[in-house]
C-alpha atoms as a PDB file:
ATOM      1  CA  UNK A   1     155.675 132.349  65.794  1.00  0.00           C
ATOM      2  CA  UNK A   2     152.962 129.791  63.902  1.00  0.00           C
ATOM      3  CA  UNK A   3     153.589 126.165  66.078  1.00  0.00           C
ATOM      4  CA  UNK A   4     151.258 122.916  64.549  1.00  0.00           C
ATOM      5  CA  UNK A   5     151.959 119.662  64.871  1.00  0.00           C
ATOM      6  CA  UNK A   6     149.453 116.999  63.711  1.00  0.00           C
ATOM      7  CA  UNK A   7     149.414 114.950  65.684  1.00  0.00           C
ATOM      8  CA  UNK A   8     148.503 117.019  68.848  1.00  0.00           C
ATOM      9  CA  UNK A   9     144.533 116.338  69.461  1.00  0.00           C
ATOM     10  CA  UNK A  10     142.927 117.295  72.307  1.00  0.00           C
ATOM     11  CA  UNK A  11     139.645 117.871  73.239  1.00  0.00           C
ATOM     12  CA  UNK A  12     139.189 117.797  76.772  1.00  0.00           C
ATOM     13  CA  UNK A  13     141.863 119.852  79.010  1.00  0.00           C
ATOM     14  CA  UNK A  14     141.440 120.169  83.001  1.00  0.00           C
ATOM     15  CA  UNK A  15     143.970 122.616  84.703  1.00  0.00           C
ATOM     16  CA  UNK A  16     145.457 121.970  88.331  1.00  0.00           C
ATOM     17  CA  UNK A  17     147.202 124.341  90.778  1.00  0.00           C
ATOM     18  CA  UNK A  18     147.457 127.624  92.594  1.00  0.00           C
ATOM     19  CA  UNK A  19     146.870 131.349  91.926  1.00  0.00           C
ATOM     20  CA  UNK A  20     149.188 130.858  88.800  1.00  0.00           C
ATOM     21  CA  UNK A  21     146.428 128.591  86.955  1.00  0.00           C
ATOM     22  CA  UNK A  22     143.482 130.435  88.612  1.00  0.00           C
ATOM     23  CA  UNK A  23     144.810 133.205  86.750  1.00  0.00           C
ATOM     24  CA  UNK A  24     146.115 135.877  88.964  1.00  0.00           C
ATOM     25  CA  UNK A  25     146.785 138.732  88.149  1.00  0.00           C
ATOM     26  CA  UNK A  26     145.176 139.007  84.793  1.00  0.00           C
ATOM     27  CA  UNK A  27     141.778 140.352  85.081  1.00  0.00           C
ATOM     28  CA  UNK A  28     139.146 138.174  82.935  1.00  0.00           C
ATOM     29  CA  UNK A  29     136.132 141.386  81.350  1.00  0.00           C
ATOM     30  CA  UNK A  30     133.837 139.069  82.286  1.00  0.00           C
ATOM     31  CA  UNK A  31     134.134 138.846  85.742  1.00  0.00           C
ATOM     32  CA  UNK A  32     137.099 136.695  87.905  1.00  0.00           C
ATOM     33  CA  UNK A  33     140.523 135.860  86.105  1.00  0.00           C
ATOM     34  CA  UNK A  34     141.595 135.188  82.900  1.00  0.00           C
ATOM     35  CA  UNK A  35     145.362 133.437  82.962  1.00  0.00           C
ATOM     36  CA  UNK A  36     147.552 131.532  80.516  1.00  0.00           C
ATOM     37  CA  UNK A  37     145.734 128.319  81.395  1.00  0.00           C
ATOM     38  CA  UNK A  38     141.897 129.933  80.070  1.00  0.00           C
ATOM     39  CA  UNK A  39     144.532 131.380  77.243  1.00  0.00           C
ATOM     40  CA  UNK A  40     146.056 128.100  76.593  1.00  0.00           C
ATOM     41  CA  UNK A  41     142.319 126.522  76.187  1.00  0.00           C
ATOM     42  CA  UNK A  42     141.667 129.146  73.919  1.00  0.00           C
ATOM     43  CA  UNK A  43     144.452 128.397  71.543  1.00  0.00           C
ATOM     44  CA  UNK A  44     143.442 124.749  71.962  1.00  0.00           C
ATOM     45  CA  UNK A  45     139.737 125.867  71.175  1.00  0.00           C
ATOM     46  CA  UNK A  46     140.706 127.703  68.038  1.00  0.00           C
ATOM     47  CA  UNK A  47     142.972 125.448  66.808  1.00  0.00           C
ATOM     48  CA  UNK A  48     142.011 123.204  63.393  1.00  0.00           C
ATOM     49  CA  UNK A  49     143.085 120.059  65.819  1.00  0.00           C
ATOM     50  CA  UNK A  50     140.218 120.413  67.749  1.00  0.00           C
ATOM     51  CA  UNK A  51     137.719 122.536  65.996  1.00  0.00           C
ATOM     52  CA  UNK A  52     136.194 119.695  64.936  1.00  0.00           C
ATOM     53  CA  UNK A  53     134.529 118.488  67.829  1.00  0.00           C
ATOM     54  CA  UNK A  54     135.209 121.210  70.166  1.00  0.00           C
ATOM     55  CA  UNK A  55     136.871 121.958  73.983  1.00  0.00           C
ATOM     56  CA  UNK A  56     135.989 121.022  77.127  1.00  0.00           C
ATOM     57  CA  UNK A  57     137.703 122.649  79.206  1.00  0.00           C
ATOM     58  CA  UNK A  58     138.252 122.539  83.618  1.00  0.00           C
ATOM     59  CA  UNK A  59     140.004 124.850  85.857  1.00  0.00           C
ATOM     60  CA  UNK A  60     140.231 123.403  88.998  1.00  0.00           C
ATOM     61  CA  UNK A  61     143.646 125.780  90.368  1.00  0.00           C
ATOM     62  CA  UNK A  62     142.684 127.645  93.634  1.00  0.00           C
ATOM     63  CA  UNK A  63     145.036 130.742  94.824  1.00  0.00           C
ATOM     64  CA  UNK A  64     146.832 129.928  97.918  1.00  0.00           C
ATOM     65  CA  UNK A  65     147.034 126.290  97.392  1.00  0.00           C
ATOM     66  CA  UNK A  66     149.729 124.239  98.701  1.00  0.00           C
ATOM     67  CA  UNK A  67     151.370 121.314  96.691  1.00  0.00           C
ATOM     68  CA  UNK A  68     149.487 118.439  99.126  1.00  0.00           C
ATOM     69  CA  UNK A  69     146.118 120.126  98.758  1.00  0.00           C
ATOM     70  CA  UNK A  70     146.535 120.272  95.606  1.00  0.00           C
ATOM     71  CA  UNK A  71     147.190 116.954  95.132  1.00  0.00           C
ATOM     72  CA  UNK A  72     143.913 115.927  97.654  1.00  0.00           C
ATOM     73  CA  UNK A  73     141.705 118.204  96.357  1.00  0.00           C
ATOM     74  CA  UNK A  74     142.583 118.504  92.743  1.00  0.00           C
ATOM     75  CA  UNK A  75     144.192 115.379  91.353  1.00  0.00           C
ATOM     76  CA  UNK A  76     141.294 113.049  92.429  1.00  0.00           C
ATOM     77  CA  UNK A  77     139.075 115.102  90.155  1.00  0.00           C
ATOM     78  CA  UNK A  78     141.326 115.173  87.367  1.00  0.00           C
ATOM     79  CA  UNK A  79     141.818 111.619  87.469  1.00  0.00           C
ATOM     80  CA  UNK A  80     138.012 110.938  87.631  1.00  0.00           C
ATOM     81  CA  UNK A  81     137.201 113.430  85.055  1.00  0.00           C
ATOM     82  CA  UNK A  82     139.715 111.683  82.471  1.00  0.00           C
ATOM     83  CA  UNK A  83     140.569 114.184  79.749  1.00  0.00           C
ATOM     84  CA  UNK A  84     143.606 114.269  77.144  1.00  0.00           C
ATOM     85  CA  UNK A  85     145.389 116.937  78.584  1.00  0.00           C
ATOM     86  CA  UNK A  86     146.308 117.975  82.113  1.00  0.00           C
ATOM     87  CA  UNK A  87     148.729 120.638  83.414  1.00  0.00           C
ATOM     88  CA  UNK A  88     150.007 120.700  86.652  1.00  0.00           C
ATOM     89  CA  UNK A  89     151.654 123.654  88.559  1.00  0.00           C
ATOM     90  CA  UNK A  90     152.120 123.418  91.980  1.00  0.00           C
ATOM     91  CA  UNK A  91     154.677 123.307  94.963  1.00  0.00           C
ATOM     92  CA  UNK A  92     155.234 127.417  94.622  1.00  0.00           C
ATOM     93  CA  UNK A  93     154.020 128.045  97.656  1.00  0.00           C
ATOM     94  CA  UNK A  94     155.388 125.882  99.669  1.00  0.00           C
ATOM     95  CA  UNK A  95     159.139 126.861  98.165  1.00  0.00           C
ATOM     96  CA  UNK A  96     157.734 130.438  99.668  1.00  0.00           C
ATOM     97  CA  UNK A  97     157.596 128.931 103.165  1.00  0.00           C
ATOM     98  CA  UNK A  98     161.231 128.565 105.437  1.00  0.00           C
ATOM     99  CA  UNK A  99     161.532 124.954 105.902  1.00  0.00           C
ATOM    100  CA  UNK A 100     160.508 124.010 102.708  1.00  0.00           C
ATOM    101  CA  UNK A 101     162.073 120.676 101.651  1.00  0.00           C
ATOM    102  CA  UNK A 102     162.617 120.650  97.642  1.00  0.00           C
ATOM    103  CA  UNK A 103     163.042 116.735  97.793  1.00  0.00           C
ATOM    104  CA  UNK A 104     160.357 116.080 100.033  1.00  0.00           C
ATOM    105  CA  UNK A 105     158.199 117.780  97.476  1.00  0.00           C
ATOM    106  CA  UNK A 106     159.328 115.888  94.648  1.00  0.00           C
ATOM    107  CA  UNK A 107     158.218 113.204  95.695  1.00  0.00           C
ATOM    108  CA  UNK A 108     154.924 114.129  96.802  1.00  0.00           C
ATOM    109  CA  UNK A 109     154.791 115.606  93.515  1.00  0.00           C
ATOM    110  CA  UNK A 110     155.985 112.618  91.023  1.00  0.00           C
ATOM    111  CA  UNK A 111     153.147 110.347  93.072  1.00  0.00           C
ATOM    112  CA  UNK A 112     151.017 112.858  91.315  1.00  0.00           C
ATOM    113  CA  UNK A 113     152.521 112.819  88.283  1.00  0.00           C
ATOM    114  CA  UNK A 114     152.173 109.181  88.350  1.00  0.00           C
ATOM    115  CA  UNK A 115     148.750 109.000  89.088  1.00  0.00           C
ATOM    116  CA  UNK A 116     147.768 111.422  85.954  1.00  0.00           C
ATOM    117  CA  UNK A 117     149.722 109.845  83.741  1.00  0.00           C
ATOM    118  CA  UNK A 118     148.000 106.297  84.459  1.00  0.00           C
ATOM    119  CA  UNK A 119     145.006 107.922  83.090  1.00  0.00           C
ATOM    120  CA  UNK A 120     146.334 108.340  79.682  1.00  0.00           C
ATOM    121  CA  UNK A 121     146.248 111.828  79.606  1.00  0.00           C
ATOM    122  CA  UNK A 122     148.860 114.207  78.134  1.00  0.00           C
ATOM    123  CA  UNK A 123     150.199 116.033  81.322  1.00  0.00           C
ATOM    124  CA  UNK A 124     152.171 119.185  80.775  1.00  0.00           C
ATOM    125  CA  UNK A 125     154.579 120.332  83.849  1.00  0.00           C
ATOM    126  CA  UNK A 126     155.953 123.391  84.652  1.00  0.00           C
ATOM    127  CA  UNK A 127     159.481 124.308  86.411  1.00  0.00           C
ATOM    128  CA  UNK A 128     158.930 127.422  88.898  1.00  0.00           C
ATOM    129  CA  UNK A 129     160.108 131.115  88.086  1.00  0.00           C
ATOM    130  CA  UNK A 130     163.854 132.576  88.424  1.00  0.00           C
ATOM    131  CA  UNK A 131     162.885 134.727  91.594  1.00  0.00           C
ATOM    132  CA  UNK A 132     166.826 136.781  91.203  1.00  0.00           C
ATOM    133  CA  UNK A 133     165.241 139.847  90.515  1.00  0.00           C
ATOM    134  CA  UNK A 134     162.184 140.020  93.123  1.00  0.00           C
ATOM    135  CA  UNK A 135     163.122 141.585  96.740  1.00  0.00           C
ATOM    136  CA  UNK A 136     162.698 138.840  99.349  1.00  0.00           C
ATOM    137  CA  UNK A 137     161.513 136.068  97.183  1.00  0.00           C
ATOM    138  CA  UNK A 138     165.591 136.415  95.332  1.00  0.00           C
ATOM    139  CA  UNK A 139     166.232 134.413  99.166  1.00  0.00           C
ATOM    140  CA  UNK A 140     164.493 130.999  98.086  1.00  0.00           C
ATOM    141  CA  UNK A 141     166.088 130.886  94.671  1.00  0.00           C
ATOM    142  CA  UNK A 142     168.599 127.809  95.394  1.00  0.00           C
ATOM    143  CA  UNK A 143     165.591 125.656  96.329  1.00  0.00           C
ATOM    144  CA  UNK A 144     163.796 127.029  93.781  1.00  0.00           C
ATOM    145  CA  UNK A 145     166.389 125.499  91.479  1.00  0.00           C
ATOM    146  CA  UNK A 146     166.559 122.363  93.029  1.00  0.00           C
ATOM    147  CA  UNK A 147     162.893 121.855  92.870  1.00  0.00           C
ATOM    148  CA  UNK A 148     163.089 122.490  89.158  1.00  0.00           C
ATOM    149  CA  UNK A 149     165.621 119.918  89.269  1.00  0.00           C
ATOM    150  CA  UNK A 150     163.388 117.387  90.429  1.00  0.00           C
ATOM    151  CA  UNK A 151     160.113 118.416  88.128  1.00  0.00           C
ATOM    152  CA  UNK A 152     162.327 117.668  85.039  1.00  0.00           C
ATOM    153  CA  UNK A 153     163.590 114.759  86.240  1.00  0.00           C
ATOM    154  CA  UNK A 154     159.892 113.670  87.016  1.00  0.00           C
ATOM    155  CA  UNK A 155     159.027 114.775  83.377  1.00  0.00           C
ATOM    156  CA  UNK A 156     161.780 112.377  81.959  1.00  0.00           C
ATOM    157  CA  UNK A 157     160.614 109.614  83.852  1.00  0.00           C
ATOM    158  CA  UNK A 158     157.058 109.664  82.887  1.00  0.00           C
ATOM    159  CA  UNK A 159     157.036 111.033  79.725  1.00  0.00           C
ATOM    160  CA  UNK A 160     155.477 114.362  80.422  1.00  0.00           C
ATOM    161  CA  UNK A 161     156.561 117.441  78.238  1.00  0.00           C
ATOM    162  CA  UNK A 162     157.638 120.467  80.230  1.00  0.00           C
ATOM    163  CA  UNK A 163     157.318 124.659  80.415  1.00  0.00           C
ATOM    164  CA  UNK A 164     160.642 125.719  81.823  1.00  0.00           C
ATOM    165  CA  UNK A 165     159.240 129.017  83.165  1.00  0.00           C
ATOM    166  CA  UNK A 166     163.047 129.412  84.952  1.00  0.00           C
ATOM    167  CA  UNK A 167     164.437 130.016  81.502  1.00  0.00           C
ATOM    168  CA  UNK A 168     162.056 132.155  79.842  1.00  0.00           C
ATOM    169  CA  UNK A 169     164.608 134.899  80.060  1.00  0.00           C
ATOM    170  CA  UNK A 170     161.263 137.794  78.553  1.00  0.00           C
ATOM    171  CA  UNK A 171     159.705 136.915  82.402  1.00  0.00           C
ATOM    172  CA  UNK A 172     162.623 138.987  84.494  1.00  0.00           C
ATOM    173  CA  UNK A 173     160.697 142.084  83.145  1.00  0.00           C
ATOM    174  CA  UNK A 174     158.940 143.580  85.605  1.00  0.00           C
ATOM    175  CA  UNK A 175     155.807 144.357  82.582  1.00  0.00           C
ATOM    176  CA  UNK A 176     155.560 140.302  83.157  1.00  0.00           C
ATOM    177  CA  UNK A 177     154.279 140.790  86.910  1.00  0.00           C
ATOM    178  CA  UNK A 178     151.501 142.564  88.396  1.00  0.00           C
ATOM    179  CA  UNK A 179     152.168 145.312  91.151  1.00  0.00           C
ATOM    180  CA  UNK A 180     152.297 142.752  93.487  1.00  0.00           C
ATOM    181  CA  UNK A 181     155.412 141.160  92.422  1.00  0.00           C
ATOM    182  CA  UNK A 182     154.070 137.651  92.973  1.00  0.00           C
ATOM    183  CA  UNK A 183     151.772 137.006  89.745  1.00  0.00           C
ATOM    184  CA  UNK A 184     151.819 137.283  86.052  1.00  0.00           C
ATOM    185  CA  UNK A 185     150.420 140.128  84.381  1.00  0.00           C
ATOM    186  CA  UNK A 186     148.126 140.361  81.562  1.00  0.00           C
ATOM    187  CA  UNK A 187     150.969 140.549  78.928  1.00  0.00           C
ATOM    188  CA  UNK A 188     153.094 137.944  81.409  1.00  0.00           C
ATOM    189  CA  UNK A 189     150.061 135.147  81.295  1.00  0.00           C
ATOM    190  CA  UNK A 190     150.247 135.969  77.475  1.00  0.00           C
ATOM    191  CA  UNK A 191     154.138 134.576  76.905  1.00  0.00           C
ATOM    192  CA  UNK A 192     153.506 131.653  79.455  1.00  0.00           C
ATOM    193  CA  UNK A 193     150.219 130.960  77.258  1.00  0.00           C
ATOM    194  CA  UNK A 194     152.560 131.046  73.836  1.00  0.00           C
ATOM    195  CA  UNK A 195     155.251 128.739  75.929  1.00  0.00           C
ATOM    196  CA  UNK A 196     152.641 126.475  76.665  1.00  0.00           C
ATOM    197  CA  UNK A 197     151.244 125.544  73.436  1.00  0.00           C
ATOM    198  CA  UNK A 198     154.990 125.261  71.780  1.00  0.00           C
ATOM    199  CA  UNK A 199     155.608 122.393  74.651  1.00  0.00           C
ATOM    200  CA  UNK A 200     152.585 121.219  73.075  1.00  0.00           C
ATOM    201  CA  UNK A 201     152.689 121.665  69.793  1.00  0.00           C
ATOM    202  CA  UNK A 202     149.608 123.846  69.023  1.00  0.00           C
ATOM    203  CA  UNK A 203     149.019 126.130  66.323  1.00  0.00           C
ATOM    204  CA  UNK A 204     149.448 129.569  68.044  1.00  0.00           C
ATOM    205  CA  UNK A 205     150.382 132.798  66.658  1.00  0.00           C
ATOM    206  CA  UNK A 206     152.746 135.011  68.482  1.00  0.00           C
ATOM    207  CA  UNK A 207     155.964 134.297  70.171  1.00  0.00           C
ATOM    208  CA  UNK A 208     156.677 134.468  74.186  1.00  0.00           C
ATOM    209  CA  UNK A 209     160.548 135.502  72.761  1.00  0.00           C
ATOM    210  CA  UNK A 210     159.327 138.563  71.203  1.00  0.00           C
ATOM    211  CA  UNK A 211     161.588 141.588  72.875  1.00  0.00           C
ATOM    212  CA  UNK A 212     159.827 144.053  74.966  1.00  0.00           C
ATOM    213  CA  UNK A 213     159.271 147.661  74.028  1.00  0.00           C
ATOM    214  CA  UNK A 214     161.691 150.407  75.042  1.00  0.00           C
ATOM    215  CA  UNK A 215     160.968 151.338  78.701  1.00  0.00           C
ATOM    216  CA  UNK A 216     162.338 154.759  80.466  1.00  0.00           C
ATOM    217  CA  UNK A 217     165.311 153.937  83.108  1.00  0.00           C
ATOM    218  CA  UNK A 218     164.523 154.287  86.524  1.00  0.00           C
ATOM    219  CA  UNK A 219     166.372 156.162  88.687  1.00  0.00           C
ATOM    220  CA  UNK A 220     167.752 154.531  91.867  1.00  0.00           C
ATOM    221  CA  UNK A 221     165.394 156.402  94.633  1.00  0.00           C
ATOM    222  CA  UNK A 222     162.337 155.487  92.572  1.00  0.00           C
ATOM    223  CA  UNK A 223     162.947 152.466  92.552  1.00  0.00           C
ATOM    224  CA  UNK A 224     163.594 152.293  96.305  1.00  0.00           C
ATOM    225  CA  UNK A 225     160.534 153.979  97.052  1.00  0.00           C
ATOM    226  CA  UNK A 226     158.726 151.420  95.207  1.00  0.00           C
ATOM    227  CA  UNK A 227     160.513 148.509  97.103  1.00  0.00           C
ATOM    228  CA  UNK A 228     159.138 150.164 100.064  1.00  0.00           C
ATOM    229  CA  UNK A 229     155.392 150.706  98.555  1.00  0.00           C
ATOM    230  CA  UNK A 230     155.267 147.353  97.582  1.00  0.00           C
ATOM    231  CA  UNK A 231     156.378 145.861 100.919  1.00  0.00           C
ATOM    232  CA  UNK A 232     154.031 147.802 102.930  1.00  0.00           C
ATOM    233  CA  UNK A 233     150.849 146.945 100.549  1.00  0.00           C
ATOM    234  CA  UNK A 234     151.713 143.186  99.612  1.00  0.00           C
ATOM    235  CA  UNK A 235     154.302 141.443 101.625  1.00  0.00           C
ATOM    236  CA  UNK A 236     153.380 143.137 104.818  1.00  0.00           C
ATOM    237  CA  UNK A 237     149.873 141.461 105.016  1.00  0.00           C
ATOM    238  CA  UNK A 238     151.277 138.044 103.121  1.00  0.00           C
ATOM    239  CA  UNK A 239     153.364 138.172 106.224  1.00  0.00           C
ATOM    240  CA  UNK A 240     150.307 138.705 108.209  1.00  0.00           C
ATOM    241  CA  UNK A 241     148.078 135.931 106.939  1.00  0.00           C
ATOM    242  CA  UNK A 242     151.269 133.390 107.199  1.00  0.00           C
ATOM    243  CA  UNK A 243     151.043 134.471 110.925  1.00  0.00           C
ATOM    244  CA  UNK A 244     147.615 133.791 111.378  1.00  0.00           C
ATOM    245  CA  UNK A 245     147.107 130.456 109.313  1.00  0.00           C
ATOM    246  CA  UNK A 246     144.931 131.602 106.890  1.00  0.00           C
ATOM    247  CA  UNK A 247     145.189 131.651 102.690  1.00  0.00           C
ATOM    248  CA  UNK A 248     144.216 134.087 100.183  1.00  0.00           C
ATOM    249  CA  UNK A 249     142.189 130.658  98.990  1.00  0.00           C
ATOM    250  CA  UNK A 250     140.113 130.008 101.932  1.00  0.00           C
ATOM    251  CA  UNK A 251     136.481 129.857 101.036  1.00  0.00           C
ATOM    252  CA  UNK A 252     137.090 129.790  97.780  1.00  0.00           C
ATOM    253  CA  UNK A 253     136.245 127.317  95.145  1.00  0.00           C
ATOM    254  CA  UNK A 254     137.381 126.427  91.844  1.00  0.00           C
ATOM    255  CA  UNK A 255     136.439 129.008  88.481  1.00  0.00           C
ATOM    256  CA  UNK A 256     135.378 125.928  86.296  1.00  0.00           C
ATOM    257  CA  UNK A 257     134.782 122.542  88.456  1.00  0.00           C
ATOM    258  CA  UNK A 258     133.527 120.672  85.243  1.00  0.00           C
ATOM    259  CA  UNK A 259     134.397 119.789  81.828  1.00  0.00           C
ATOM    260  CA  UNK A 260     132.162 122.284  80.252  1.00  0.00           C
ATOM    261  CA  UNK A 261     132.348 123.078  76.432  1.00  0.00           C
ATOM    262  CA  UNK A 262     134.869 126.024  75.960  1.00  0.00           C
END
């Protein structure tokens, strides 16, 4: 599906969040991650709105990230860099912990908002995933729901457009997730990429909508078995590092820290 609107300039775009904007679990050729959000630029890049002066273009989303670090780490540097367009997806992994508070979030989370918004900049939101198909993670679904609640709500109030990830109805295939049942795919960072620029009104061709390809059933036992492969390779040391304190992020700093020509 072609999307343009005219009116949609940007030419600066910074990126804020967790493993989902880093990129995970779509393998970049080059080296590191790819993800909807370095997708996303590249539509923006490519796109006769902004061809004329080019994109510069910020990544600042670091796996493991919880909403507050995200907002102490990441939003400063947004706000200081000052570009049209932000996007801001966070909160997911704190829904993943057990006393997780959906409202307490939302509020943390609309101060954000707020503060991104007094910049000037266009800030895109996103609601979280419909986890009713994924073992374990099916458990946090109501505040999962909630907290979407609250992000479009948020989105209302300060004028922000929105990617309701919850109703893209294409992501309950399990070709939209890597192996570990927690990220996007290749093909999955594709369709939120598409979903993106139609919130925004960029030129894009393709269409998140479009129906998957014909896959072979799978037989109850197989599909146990791989319940059971997936629990001992993935959730099993998720578990672990919960335990401990520690973050799949730790050490680790942002992909692109700057506004660097895309």
């Amino acid at each position: 599906m072609d999307v343009t609107d005219s009116e949609s300039t940007y030419s600066s775009y910074v990126a804020l969040g967790d493993s989902f904007t880093e990129g995970l679990d779509d393998p970049d050729p080059a080296g590191g991650y790819r993800g909807w959000a370095d997708r996303l630029a590249e539509h923006l890049a490519a796109s006769t709105s902004t061809s004329t002066s080019g994109l510069r273009y910020a990544n600042l989303a670091i796996r493991g990230r919880l909403l507050g670090q995200v907002v102490a780490e990441q939003v400063p540097r947004a706000v200081e860099l000052r570009p049209d367009l932000i996007t801001l997806a966070a909160a997911g992994n704190d829904l993943l912990r057990p006393r997780a508070d959906p409202d307490r979030l939302a509020v943390v989370f609309e101060d954000a908002v707020r503060r991104l918004r007094a910049t000037g900049a266009e800030v895109l939101l996103f609601t979280g995933f419909d986890t009713r198909d994924v073992p374990v993670l099916r458990r946090i679904r109501g505040k999962a729901a909630m907290y979407n609640l609250h992000v479009r709500s948020i989105a209302d109030r300060h004028d922000c457009r929105v990617v309701d990830l919850w109703s893209m109805r294409t992501l309950l295939d399990p070709r939209a997730w890597a192996p570990d049942r927690l990220h996007l795919s290749p093909e999955g960072h594709r369709r939120v990429a598409l979903a993106a620029c139609e919130a925004l009104g960029i030129e894009a061709t393709g269409d998140w909508r479009e129906p998957w390809p014909a896959a072979p059933p799978v037989d109850w036992l197989t599909s146990r078995r791989g319940d059971i492969e997936w629990a001992r390779t993935y959730f099993v040391p998720w578990i672990q590092r919960r335990l401990q304190g520690r973050s799949s992020g730790d050490g680790l700093t942002a992909k692109r820290p700057d506004l660097h020509p895309f």
